[in-house]
N, C-alpha and C. Protein backbone atom coordinates (compact mmCIF):
# COMPACT_ATOMS: atom_id res chain seq x y z
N UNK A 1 7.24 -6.17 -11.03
CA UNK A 1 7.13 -5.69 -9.68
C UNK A 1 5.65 -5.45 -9.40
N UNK A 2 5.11 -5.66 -8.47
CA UNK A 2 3.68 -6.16 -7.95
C UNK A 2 3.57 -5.58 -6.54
N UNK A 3 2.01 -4.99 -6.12
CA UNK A 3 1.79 -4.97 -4.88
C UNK A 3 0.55 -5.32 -4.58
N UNK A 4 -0.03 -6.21 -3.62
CA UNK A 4 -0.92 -7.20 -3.55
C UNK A 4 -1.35 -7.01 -2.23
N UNK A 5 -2.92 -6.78 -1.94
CA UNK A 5 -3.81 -6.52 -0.84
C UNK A 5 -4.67 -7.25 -0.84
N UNK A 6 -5.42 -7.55 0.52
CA UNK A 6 -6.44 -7.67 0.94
C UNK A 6 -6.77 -7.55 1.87
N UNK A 7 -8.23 -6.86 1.93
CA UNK A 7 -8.91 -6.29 3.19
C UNK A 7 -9.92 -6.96 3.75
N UNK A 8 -10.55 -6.97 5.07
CA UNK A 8 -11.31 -7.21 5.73
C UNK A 8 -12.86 -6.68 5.87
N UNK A 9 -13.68 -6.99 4.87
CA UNK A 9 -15.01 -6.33 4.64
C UNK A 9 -15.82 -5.46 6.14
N UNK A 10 -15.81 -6.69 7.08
CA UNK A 10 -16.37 -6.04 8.17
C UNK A 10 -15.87 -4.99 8.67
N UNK A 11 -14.40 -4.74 8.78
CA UNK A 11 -13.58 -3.56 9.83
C UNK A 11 -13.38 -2.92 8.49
N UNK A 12 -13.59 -2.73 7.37
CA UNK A 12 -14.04 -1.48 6.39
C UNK A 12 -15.15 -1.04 6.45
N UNK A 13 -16.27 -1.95 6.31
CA UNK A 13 -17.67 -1.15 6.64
C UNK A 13 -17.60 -0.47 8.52
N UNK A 14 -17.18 -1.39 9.11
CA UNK A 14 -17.13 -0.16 10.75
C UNK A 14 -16.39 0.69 10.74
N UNK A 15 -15.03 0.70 9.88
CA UNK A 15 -14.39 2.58 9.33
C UNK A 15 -15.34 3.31 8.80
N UNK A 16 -16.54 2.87 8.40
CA UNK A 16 -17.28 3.71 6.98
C UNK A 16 -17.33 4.05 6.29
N UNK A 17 -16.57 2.78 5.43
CA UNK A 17 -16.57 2.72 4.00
C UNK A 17 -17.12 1.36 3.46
N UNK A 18 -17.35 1.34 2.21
CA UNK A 18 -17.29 0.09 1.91
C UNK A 18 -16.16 -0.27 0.70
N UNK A 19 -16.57 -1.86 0.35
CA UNK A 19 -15.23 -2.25 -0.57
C UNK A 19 -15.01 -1.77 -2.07
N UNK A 20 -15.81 -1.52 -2.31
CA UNK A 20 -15.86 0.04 -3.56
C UNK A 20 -15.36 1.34 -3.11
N UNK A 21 -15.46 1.61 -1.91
CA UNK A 21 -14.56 2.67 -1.69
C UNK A 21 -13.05 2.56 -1.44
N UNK A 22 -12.79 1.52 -0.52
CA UNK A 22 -11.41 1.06 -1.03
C UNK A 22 -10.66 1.07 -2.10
N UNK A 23 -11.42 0.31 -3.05
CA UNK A 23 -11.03 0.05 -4.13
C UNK A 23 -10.55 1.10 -4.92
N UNK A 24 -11.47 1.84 -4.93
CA UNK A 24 -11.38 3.14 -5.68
C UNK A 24 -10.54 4.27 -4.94
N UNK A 25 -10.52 4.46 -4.05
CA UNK A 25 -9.01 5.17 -3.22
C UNK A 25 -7.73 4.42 -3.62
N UNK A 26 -7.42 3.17 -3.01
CA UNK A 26 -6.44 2.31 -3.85
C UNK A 26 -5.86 2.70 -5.22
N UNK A 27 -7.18 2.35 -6.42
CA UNK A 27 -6.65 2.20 -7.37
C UNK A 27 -5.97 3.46 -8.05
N UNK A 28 -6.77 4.76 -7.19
CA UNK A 28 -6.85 6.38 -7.95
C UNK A 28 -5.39 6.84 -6.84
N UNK A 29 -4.87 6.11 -6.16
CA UNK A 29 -3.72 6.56 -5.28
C UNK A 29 -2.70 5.84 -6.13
N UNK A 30 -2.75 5.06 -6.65
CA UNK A 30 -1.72 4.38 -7.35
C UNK A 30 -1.55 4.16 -8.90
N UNK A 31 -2.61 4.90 -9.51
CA UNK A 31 -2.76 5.49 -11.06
C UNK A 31 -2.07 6.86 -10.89
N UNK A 32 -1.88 7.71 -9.84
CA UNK A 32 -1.48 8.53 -9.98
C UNK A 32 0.23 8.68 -9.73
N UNK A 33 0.84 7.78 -9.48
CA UNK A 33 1.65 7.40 -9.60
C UNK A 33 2.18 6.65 -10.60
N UNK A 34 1.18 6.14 -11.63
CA UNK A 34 1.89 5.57 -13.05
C UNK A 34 1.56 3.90 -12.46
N UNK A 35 1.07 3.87 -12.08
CA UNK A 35 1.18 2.01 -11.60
C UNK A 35 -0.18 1.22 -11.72
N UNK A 36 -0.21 0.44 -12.76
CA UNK A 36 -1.03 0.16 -12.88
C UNK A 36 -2.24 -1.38 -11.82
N UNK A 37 -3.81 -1.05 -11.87
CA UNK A 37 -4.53 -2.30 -11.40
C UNK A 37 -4.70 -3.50 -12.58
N UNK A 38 -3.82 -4.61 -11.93
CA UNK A 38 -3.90 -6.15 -12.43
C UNK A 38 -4.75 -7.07 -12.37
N UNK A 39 -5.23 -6.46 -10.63
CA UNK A 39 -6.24 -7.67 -10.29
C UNK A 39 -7.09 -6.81 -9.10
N UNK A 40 -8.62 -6.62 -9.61
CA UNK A 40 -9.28 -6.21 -8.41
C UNK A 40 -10.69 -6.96 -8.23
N UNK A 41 -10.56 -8.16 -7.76
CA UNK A 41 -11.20 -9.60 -7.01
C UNK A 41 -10.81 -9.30 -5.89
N UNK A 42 -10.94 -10.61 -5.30
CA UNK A 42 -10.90 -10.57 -3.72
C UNK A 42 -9.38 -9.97 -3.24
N UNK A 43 -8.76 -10.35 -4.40
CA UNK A 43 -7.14 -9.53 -4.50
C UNK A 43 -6.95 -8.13 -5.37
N UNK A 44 -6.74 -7.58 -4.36
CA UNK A 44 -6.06 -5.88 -5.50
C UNK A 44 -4.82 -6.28 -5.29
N UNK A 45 -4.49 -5.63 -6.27
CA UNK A 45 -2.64 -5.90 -7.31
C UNK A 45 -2.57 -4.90 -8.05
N UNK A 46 -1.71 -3.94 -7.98
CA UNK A 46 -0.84 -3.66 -8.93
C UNK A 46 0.74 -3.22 -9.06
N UNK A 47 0.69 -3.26 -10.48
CA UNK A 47 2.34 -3.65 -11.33
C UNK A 47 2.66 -2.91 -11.54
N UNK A 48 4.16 -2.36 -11.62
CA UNK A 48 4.61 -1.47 -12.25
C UNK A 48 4.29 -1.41 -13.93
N UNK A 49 4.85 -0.37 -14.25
CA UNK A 49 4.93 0.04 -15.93
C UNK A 49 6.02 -0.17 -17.35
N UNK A 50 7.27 -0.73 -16.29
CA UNK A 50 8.19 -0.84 -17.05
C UNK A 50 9.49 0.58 -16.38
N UNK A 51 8.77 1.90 -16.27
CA UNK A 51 9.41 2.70 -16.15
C UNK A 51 10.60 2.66 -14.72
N UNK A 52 11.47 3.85 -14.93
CA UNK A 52 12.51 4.12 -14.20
C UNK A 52 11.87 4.10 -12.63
N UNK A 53 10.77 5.38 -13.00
CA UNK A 53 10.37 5.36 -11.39
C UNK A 53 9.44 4.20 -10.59
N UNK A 54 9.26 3.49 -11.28
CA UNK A 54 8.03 2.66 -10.28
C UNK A 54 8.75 2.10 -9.39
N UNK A 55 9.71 1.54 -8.90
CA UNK A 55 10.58 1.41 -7.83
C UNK A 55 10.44 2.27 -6.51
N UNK A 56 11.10 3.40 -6.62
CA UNK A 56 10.50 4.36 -6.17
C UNK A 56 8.80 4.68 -5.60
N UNK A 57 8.32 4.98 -6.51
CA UNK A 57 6.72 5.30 -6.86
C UNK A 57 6.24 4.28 -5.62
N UNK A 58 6.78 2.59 -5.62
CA UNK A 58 6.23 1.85 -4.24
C UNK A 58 6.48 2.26 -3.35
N UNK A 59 7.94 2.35 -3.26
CA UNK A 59 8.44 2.65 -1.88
C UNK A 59 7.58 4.08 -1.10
N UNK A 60 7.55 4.66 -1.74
CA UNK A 60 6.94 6.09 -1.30
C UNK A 60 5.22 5.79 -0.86
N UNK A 61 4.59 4.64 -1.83
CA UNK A 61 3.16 4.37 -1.80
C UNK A 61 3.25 3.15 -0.18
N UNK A 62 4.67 2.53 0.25
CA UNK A 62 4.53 1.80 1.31
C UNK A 62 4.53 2.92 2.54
N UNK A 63 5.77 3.64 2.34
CA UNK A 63 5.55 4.91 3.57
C UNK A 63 4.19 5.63 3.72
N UNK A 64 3.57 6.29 2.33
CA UNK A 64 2.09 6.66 2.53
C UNK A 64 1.01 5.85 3.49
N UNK A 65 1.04 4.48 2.72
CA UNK A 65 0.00 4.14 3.21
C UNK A 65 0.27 3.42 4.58
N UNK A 66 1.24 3.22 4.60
CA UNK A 66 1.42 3.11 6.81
C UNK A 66 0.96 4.21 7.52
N UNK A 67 0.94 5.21 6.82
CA UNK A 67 0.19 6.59 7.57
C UNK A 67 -0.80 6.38 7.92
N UNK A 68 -1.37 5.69 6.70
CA UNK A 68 -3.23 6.21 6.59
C UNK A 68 -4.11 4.84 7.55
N UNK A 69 -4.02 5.46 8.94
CA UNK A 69 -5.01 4.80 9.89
C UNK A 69 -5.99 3.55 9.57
N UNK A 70 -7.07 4.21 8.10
CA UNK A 70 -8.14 3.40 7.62
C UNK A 70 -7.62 2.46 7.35
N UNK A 71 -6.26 2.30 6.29
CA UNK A 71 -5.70 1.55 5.48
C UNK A 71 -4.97 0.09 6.64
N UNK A 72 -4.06 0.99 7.80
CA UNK A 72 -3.52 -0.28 8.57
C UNK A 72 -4.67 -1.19 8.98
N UNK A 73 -5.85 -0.72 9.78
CA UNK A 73 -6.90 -1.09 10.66
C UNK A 73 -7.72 -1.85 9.78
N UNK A 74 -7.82 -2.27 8.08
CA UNK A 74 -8.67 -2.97 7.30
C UNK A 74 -7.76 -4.01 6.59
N UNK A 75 -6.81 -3.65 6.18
CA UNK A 75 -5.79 -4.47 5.71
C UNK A 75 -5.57 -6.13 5.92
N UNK A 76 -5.52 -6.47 5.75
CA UNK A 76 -5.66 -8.09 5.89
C UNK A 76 -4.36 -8.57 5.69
N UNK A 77 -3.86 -8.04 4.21
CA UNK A 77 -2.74 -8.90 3.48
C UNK A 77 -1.99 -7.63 2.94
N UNK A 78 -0.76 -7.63 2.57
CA UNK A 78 0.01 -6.41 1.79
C UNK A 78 1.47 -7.09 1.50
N UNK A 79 0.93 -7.55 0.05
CA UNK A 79 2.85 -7.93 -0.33
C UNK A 79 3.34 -7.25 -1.26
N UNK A 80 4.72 -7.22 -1.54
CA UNK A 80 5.30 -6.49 -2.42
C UNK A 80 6.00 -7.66 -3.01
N UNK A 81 6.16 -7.80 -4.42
CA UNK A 81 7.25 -8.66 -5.32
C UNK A 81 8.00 -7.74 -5.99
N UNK A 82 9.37 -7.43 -5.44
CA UNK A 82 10.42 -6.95 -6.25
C UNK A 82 10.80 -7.19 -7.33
N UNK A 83 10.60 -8.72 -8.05
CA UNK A 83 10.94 -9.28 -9.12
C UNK A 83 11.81 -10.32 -8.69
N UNK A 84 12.73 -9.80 -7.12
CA UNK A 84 13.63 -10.71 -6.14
C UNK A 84 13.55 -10.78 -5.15
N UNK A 85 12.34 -10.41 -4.71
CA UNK A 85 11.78 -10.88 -3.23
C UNK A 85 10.36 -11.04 -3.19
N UNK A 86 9.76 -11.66 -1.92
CA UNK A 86 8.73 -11.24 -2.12
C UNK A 86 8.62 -11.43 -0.72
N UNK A 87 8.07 -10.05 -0.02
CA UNK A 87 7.85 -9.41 0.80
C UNK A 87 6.55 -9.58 1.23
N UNK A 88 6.19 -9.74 3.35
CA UNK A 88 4.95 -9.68 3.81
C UNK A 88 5.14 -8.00 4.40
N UNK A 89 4.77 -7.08 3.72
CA UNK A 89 5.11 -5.52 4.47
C UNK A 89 3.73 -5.35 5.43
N UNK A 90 2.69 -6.06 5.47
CA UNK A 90 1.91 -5.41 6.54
C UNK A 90 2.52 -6.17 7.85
N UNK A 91 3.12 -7.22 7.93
CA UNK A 91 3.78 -7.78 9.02
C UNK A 91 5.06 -7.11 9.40
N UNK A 92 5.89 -6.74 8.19
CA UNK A 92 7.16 -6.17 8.43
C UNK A 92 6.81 -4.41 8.87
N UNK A 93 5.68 -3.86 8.42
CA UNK A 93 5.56 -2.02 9.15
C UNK A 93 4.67 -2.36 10.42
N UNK A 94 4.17 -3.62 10.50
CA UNK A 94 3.38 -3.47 12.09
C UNK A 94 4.42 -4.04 12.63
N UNK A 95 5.25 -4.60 12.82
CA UNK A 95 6.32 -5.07 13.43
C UNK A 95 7.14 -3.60 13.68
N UNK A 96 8.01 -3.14 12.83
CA UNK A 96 8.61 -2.03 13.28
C UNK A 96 7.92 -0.64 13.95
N UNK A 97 6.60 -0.82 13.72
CA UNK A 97 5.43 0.44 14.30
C UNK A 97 5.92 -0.16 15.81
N UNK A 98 5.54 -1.30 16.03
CA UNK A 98 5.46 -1.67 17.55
C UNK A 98 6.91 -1.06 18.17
N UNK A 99 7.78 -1.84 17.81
CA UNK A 99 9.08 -1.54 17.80
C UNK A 99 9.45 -0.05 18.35
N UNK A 100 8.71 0.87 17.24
CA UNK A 100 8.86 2.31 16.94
C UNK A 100 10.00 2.37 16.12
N UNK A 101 10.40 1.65 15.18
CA UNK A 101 11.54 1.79 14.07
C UNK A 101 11.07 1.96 12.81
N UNK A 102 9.50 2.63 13.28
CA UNK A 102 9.03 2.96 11.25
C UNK A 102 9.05 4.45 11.29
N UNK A 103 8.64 5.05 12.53
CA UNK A 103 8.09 6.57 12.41
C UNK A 103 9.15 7.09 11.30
N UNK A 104 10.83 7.10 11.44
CA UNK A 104 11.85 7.97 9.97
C UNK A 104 11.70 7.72 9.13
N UNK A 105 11.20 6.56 8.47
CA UNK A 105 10.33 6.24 7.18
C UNK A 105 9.65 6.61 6.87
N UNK A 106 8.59 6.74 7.93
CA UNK A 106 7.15 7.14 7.48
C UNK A 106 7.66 8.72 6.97
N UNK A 107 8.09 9.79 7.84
CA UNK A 107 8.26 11.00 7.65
C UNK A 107 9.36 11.37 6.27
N UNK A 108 10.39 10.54 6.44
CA UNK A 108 11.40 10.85 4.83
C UNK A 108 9.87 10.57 3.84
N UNK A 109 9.35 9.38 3.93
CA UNK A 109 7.91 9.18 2.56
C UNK A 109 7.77 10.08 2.34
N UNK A 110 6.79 11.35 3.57
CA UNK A 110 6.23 12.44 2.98
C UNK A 110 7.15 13.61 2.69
N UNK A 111 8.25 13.59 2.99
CA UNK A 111 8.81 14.84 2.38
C UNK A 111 9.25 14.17 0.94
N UNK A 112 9.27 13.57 0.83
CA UNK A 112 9.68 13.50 -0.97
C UNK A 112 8.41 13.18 -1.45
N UNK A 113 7.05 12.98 -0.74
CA UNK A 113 5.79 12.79 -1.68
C UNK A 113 5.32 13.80 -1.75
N UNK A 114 5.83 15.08 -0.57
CA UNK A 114 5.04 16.37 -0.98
C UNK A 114 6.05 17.03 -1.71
N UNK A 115 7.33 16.81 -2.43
CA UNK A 115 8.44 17.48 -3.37
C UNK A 115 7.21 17.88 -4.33
C-alpha cells in the first residue's frame, strides 16, 4: 500500500515554502504515523509497514491533508495504491470539495486524529 505526490515548485515557493520544506512536513507527518518514505525525487511515496494500522493511518492522513490549504493549492499529483486499486484522490477530494460531499470526512478525520 503506497501514497504518491507531486507538487508544483512555483505555487510552493508563492505559499512560502520551498521543496525541502514540503518534503520534510510530508515525510515527519507520515513517520509519525508508522509509514514509511520510498521515494523522495521528483516523486514522494510512501508505504505502509506491514502493520494492522496503516490502512487506517492513510485514510486519516487523506482526511488531514484535504484540510491543509498549503497542501491542496501545491499539489500536483496524489495517488493512493491499495494493493487493489489505484486511486487519483487529489481529483476524487477536489471533486467532492466542489460538490461539498467531503466537508463529513474531513471532520470524522479529525475527531479520530485528535483521539
Amino acid at each position: 500500500m503506497t501514497m504518491e505526490f507531486t507538487f508544483d515548485k512555483e505555487k510552493v515557493e508563492a505559499a512560502g515554502y520551498t521543496m525541502n520544506n514540503v518534503y520534510k512536513i510530508m515525510k515527519e507527518t507520515f513517520k509519525k504515523r508508522n509509514l514509511e518514505c520510498i521515494s523522495e525525487g521528483e516523486l514522494l511515496a510512501f508505504s505502509g509497514t506491514g502493520h494492522k494500522d496503516d490502512y487506517g493511518n492513510m485514510l486519516l492522513l487523506i482526511g488531514g491533508l484535504s484540510l491543509e490549504d498549503w497542501f491542496m493549492n501545491t499539489a500536483t499529483s496524489w495517488f493512493f495504491d491499495s494493493g487493489t486499486t489505484y486511486e487519483d484522490v487529489l481529483s476524487d477530494v477536489k471533486e467532492k470539495i466542489a460538490k461539498g460531499e467531503w466537508i463529513w470526512f474531513q471532520k470524522e478525520s479529525q475527531k479520530v486524529a485528535n483521539m
